[in-house]
N, C-alpha and C. Protein backbone atom coordinates (compact mmCIF):
# COMPACT_ATOMS: atom_id res chain seq x y z
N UNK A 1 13.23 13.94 8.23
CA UNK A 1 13.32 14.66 6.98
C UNK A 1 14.60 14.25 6.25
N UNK A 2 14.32 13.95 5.03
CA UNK A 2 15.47 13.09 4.30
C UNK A 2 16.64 14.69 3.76
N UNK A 3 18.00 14.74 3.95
CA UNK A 3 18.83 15.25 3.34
C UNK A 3 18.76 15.61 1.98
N UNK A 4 18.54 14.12 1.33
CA UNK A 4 18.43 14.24 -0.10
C UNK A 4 17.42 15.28 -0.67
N UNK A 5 17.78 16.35 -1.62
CA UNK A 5 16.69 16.87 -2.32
C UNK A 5 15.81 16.27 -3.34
N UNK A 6 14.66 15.71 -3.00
CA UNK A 6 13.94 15.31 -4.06
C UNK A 6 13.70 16.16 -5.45
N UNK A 7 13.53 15.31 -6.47
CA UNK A 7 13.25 15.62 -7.44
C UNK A 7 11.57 15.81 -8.00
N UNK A 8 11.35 16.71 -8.59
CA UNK A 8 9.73 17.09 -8.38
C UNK A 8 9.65 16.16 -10.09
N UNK A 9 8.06 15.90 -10.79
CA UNK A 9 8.01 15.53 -11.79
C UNK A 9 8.08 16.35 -12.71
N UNK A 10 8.31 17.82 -12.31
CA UNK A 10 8.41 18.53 -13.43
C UNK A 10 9.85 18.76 -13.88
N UNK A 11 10.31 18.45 -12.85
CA UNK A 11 11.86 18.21 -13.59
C UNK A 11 12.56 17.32 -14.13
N UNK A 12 11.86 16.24 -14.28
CA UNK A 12 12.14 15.08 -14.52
C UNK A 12 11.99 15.24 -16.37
N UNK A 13 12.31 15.70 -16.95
CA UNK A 13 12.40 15.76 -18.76
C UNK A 13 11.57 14.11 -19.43
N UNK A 14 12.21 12.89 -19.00
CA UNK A 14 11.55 11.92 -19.69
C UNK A 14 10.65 11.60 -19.07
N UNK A 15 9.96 11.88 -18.14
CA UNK A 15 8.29 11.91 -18.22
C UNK A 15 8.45 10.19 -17.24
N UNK A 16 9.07 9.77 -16.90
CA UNK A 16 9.45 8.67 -15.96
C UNK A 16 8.84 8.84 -14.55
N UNK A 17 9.17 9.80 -14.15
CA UNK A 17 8.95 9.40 -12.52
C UNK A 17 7.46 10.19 -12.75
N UNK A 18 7.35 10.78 -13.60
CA UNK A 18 5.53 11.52 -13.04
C UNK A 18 4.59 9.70 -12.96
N UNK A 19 5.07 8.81 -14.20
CA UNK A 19 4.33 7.52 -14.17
C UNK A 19 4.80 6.79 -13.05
N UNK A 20 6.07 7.03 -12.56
CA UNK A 20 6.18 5.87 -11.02
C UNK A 20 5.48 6.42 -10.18
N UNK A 21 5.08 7.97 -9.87
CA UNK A 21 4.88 8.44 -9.27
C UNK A 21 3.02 8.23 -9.10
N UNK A 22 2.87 8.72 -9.96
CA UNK A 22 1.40 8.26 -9.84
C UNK A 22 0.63 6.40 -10.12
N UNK A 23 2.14 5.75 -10.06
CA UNK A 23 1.62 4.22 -9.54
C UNK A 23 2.35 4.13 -8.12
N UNK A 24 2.56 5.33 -7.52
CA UNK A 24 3.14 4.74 -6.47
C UNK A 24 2.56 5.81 -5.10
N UNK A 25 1.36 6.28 -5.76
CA UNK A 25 0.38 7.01 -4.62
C UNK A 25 -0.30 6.08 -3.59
N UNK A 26 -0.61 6.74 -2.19
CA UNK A 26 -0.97 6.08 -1.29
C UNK A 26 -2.44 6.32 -1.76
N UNK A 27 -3.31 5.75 -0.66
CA UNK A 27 -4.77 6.34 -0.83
C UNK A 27 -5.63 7.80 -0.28
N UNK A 28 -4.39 8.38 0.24
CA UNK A 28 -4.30 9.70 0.26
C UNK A 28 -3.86 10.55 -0.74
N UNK A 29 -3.15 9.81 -1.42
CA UNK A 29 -2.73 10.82 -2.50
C UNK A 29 -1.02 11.11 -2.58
N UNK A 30 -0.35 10.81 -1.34
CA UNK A 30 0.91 11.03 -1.11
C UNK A 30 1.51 9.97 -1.95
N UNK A 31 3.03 9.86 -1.96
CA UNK A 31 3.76 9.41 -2.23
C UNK A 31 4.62 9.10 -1.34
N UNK A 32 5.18 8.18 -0.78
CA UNK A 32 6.20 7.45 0.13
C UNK A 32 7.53 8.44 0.42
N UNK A 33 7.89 9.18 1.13
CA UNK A 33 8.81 9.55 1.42
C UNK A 33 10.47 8.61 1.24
N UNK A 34 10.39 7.57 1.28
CA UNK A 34 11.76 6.89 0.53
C UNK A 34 11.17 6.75 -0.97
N UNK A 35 10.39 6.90 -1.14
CA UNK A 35 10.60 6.92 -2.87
C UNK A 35 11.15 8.20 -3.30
N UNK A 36 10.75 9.35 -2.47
CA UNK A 36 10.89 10.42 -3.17
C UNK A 36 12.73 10.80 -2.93
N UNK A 37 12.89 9.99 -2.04
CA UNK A 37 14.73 10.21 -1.65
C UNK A 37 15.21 9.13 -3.01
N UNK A 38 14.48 8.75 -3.85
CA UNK A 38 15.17 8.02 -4.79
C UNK A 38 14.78 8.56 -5.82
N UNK A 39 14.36 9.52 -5.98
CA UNK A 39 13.51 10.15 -6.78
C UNK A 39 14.77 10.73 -8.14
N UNK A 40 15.92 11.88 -7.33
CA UNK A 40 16.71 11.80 -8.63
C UNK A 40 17.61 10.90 -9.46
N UNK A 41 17.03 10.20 -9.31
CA UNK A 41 17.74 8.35 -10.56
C UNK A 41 16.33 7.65 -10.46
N UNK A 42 15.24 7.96 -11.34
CA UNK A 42 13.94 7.55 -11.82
C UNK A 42 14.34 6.27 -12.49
N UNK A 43 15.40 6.17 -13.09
CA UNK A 43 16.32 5.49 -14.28
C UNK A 43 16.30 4.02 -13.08
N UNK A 44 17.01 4.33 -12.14
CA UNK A 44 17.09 3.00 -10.81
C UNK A 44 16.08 3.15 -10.25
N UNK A 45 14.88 3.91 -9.93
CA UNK A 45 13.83 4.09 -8.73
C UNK A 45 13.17 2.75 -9.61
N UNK A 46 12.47 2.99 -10.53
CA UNK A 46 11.73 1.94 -11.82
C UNK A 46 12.16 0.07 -11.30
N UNK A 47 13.52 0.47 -12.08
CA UNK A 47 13.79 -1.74 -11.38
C UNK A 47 13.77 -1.84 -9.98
N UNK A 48 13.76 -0.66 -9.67
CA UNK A 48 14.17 -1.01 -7.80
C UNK A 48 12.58 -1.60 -7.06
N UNK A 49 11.32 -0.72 -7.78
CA UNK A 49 9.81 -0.79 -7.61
C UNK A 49 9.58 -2.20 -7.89
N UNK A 50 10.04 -2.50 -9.37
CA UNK A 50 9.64 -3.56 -9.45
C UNK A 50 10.59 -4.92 -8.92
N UNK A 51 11.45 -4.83 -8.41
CA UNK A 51 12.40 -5.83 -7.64
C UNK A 51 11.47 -5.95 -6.39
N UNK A 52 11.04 -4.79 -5.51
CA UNK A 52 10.56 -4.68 -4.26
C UNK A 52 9.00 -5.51 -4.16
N UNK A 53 8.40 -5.41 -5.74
CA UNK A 53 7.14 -5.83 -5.77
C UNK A 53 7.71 -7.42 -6.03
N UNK A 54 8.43 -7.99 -6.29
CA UNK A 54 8.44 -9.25 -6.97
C UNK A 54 8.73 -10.03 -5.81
N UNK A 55 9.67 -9.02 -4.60
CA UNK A 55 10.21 -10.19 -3.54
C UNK A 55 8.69 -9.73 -2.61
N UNK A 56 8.15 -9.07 -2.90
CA UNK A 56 7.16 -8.75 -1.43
C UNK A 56 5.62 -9.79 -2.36
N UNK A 57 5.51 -9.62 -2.97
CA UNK A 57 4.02 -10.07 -3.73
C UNK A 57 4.00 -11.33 -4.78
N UNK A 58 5.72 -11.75 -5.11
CA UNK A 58 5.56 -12.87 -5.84
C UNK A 58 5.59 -14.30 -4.95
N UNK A 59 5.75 -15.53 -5.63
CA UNK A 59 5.85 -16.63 -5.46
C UNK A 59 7.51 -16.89 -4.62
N UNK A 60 6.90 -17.57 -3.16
CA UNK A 60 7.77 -17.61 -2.42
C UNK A 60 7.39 -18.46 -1.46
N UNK A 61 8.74 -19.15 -0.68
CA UNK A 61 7.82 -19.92 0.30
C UNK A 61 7.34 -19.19 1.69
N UNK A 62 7.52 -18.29 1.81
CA UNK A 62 6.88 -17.42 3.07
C UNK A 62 5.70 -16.72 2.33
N UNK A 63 4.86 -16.39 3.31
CA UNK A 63 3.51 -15.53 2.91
C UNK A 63 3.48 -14.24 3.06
N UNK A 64 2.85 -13.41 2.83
CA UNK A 64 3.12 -12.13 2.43
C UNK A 64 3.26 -11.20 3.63
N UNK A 65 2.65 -11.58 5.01
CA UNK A 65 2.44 -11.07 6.01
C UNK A 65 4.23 -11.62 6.47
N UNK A 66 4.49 -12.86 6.35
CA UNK A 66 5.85 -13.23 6.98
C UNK A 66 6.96 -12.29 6.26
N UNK A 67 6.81 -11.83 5.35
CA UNK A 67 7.78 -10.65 4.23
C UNK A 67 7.71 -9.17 4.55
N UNK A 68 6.16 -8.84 5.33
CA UNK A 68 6.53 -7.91 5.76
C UNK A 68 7.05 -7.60 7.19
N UNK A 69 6.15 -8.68 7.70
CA UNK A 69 7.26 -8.85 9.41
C UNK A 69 9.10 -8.49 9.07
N UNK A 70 9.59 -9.73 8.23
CA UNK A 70 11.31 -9.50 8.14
C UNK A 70 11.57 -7.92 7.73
N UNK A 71 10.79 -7.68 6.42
CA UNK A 71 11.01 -6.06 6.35
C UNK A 71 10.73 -4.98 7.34
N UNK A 72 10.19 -5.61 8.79
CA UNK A 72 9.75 -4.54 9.91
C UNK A 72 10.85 -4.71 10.28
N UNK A 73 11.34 -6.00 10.91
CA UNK A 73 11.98 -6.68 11.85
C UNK A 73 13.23 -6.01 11.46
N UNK A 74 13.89 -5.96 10.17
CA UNK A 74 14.92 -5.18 9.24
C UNK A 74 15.16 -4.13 9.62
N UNK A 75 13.77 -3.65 9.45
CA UNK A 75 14.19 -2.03 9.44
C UNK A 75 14.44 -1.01 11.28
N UNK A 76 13.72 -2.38 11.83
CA UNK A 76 13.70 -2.08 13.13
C UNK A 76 15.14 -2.26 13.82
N UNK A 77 15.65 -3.19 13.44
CA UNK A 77 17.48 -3.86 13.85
C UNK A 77 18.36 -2.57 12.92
N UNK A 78 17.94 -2.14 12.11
CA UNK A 78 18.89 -1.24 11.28
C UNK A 78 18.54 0.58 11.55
N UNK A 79 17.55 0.45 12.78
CA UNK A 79 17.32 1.76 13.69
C UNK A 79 16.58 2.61 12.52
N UNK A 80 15.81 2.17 11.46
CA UNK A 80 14.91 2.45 10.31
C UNK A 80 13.89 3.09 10.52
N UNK A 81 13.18 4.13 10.40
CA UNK A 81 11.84 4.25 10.76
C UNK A 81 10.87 3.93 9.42
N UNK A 82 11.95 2.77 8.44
CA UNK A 82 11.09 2.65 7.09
C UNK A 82 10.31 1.40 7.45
């Protein structure tokens, strides 16, 4: 359970994170628990989404499965359960 208090979309005034939020639903319906710890700075959550999509899904010389291995492998060496 993250420390940080998330920020809900109704508090969010510019209407920002309700749209990250609902592009960033699982197929359950949830939302990622580290998104929502980034949740109060919608302002940084936004480039951070799309930085994360560009190194995981763009043009690179590793394949997409080898990007998420290092991001396991990462999070696993840095005692992560992300």
């Amino acid at each position: 359970m993250p420390w940080i208090e998330p920020l809900s979309p109704e508090q969010d005034e510019s209407g920002l994170l309700d749209r990250i939020y609902a592009g960033s639903r699982s197929r359950s319906g949830e939302v990622a628990q580290i998104i929502q710890v980034m949740s109060p700075r919608p302002d940084l959550l936004e480039p951070f989404l799309e930085l994360y999509i560009r190194l995981m899904q763009g043009t690179s010389g590793l394949t997409r499965a080898e990007r998420e291995w290092v991001a396991v492998l990462t999070s696993q060496y840095n005692d992560c359960h992300y």
